[in-house]
Structure formats: structure tokens, C-alpha cells
C-alpha atoms as a PDB file:
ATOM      1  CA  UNK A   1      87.338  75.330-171.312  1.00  0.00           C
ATOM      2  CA  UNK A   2      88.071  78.282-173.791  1.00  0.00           C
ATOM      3  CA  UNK A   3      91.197  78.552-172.907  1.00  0.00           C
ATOM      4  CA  UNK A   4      92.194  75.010-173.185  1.00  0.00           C
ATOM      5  CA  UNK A   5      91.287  74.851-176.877  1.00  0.00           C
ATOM      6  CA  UNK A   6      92.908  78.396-177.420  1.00  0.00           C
ATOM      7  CA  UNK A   7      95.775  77.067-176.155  1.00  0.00           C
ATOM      8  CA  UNK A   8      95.325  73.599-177.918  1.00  0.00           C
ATOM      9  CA  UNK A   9      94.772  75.161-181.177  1.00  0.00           C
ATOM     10  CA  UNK A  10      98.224  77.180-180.417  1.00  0.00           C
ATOM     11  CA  UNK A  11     100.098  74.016-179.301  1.00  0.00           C
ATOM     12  CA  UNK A  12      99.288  71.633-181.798  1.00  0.00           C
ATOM     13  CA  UNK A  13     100.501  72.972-185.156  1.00  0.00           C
ATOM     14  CA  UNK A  14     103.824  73.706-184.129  1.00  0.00           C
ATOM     15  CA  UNK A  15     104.021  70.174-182.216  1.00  0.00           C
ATOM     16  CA  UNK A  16     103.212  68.233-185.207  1.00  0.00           C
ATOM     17  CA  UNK A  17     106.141  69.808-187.133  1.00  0.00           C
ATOM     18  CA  UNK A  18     108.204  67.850-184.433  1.00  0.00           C
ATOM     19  CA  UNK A  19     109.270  64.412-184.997  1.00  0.00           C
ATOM     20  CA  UNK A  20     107.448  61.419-183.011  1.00  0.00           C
ATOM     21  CA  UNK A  21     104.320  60.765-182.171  1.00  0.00           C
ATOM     22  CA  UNK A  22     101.979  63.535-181.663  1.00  0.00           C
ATOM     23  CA  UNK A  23      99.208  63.203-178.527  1.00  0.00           C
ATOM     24  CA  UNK A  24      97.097  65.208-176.870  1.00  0.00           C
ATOM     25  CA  UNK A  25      95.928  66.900-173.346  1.00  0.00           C
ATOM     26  CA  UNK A  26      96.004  64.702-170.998  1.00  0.00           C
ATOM     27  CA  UNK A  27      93.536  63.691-168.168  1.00  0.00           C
ATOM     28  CA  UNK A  28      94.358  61.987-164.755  1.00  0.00           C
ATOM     29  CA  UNK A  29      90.663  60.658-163.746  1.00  0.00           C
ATOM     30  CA  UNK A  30      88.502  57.727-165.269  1.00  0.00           C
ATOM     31  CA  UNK A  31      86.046  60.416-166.388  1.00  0.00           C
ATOM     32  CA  UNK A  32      88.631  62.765-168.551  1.00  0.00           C
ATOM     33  CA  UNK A  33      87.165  65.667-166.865  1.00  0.00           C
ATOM     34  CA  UNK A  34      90.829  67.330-165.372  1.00  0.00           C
ATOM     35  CA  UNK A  35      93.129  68.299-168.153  1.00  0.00           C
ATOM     36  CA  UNK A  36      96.690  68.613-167.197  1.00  0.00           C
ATOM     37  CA  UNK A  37      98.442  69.568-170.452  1.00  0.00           C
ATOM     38  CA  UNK A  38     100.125  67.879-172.913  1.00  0.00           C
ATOM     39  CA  UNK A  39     101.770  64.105-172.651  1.00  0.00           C
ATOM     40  CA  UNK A  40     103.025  60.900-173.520  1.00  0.00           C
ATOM     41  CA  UNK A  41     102.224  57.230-174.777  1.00  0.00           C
ATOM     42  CA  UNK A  42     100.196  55.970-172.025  1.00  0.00           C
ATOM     43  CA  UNK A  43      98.518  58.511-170.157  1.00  0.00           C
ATOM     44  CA  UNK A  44      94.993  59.103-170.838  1.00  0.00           C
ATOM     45  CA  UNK A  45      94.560  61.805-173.474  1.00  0.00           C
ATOM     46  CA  UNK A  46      91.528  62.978-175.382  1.00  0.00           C
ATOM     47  CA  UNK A  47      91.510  65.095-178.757  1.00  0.00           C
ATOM     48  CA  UNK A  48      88.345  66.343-178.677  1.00  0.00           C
ATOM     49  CA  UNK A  49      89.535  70.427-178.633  1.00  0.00           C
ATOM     50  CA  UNK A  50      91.849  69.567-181.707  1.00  0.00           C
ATOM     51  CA  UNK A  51      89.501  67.251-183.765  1.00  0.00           C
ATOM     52  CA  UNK A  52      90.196  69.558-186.980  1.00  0.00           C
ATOM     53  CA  UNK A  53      93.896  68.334-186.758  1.00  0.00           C
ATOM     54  CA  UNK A  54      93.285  64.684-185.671  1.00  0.00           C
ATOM     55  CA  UNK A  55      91.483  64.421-188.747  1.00  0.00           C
ATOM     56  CA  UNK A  56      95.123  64.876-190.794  1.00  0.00           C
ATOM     57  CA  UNK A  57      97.155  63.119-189.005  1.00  0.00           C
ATOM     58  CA  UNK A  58      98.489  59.860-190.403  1.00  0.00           C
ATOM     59  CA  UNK A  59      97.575  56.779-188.972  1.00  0.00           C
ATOM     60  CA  UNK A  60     100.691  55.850-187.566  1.00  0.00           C
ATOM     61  CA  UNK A  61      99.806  58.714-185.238  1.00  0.00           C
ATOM     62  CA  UNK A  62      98.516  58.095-181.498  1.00  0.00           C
ATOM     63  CA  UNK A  63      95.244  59.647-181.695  1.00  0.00           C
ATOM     64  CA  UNK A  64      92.161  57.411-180.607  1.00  0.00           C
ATOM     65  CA  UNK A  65      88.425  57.069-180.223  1.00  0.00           C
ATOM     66  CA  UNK A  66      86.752  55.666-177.324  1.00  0.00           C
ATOM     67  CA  UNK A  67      83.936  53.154-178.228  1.00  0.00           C
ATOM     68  CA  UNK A  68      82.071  51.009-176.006  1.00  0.00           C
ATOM     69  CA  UNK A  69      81.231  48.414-179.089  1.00  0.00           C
ATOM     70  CA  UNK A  70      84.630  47.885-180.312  1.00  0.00           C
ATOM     71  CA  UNK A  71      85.303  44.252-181.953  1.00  0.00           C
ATOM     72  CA  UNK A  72      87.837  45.118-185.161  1.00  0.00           C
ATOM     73  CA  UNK A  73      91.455  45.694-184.934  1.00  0.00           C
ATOM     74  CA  UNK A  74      93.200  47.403-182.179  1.00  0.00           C
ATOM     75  CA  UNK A  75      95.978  50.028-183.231  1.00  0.00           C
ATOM     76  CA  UNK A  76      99.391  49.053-182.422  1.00  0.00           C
ATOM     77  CA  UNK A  77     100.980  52.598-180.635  1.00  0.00           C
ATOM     78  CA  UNK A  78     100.320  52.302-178.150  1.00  0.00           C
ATOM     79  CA  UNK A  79      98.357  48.887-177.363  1.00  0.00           C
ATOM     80  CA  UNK A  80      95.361  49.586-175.751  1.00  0.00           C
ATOM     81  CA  UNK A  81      91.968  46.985-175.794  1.00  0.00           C
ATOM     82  CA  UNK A  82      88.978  48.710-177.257  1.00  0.00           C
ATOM     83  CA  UNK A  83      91.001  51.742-178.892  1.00  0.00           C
ATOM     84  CA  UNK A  84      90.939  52.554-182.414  1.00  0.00           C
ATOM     85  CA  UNK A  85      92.695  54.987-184.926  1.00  0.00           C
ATOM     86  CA  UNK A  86      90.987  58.166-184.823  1.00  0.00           C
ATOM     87  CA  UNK A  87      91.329  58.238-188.810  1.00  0.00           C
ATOM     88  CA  UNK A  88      88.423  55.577-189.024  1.00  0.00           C
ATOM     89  CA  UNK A  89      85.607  58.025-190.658  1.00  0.00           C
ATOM     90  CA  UNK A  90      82.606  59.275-188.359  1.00  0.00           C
ATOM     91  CA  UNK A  91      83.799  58.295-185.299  1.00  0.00           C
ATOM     92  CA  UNK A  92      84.110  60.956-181.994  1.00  0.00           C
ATOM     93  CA  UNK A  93      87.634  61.180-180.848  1.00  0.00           C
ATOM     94  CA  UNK A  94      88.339  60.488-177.834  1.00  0.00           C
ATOM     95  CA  UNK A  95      90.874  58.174-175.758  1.00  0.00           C
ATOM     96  CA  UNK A  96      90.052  55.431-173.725  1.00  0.00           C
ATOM     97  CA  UNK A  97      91.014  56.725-170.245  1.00  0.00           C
ATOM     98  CA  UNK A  98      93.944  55.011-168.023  1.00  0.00           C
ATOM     99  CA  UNK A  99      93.207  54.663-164.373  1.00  0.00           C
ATOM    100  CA  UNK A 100      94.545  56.729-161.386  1.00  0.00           C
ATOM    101  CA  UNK A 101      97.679  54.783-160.298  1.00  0.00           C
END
């Protein structure tokens, strides 16, 4: 788990120089347990070992919270029910997971 965010916390800042949208590790099970490095729009992702740069990213940026109570609007990259911008103030980030194919 160290290691991950070590290497997360190495990753990142040079990856958000980069044009594009930036993500984060990714996970292949429902649960998010398995992290299998970084990835693209619509694998299942969560940010929660680089929450200190999710929280300056701009919105247009693919970072997400899970939330079991969501009912406002849904961000637009990528479209995903129940996912919100990870901008939104006091909220754990997290992505909704995608399921195994």
C-alpha cells in the first residue's frame, strides 16, 4: 500500500504537466481492492492515494467520488450514473467501480 502512494505521489505531478485528461490507478474488481497502475476513460479508477492533487485539478478533469445518495448532475467525461466531480467540497474521492468484463 506504501508503495502505491510512493509511487502515485511520483507519477502524478509529472502526468498532469501532460496534455488530456488526467486519471488515476486503476482497479479491475467491483470492490477496488487490486490496483493495476495507471489508465484510461472507463476503467475503474480511484484517487484516494493522490487526494492532495485531485483537489487542484480543474473540473474538466476525470476525477470522481463514489456516493451511494447521488441525485444532482452527473459529470460529462466520462458519463457515468451516480458519479460526480471530485472538486464538489467535502466529498471522499473515489470512482464508481466498472465491472469485470
Amino acid at each position: 500500500m506504501h508503495l502505491v502512494k510512493s509511487l502515485a505521489l511520483l507519477v502524478l505531478p509529472s502526468a498532469m504537466a501532460m496534455s488530456g485528461p488526467i486519471l488515476g490507478f486503476g482497479f479491475r474488481d467491483d470492490e477496488c481492492h487490486n490496483p493495476v497502475g495507471p489508465i484510461e476513460s472507463g476503467e475503474c479508477f480511484r484517487t484516494e492515494y493522490i487526494e492532495s492533487y485531485a483537489l487542484h485539478v480543474g473540473s474538466l478533469c476525470s476525477f470522481y467520488y463514489r456516493s451511494d445518495k447521488c441525485d444532482g448532475p452527473h459529470s460529462t467525461v466520462p458519463q457515468q450514473p451516480g458519479c460526480y466531480p471530485a472538486n464538489l467540497p467535502g466529498k471522499p474521492f473515489s470512482i464508481k467501480c466498472r465491472p469485470l468484463d
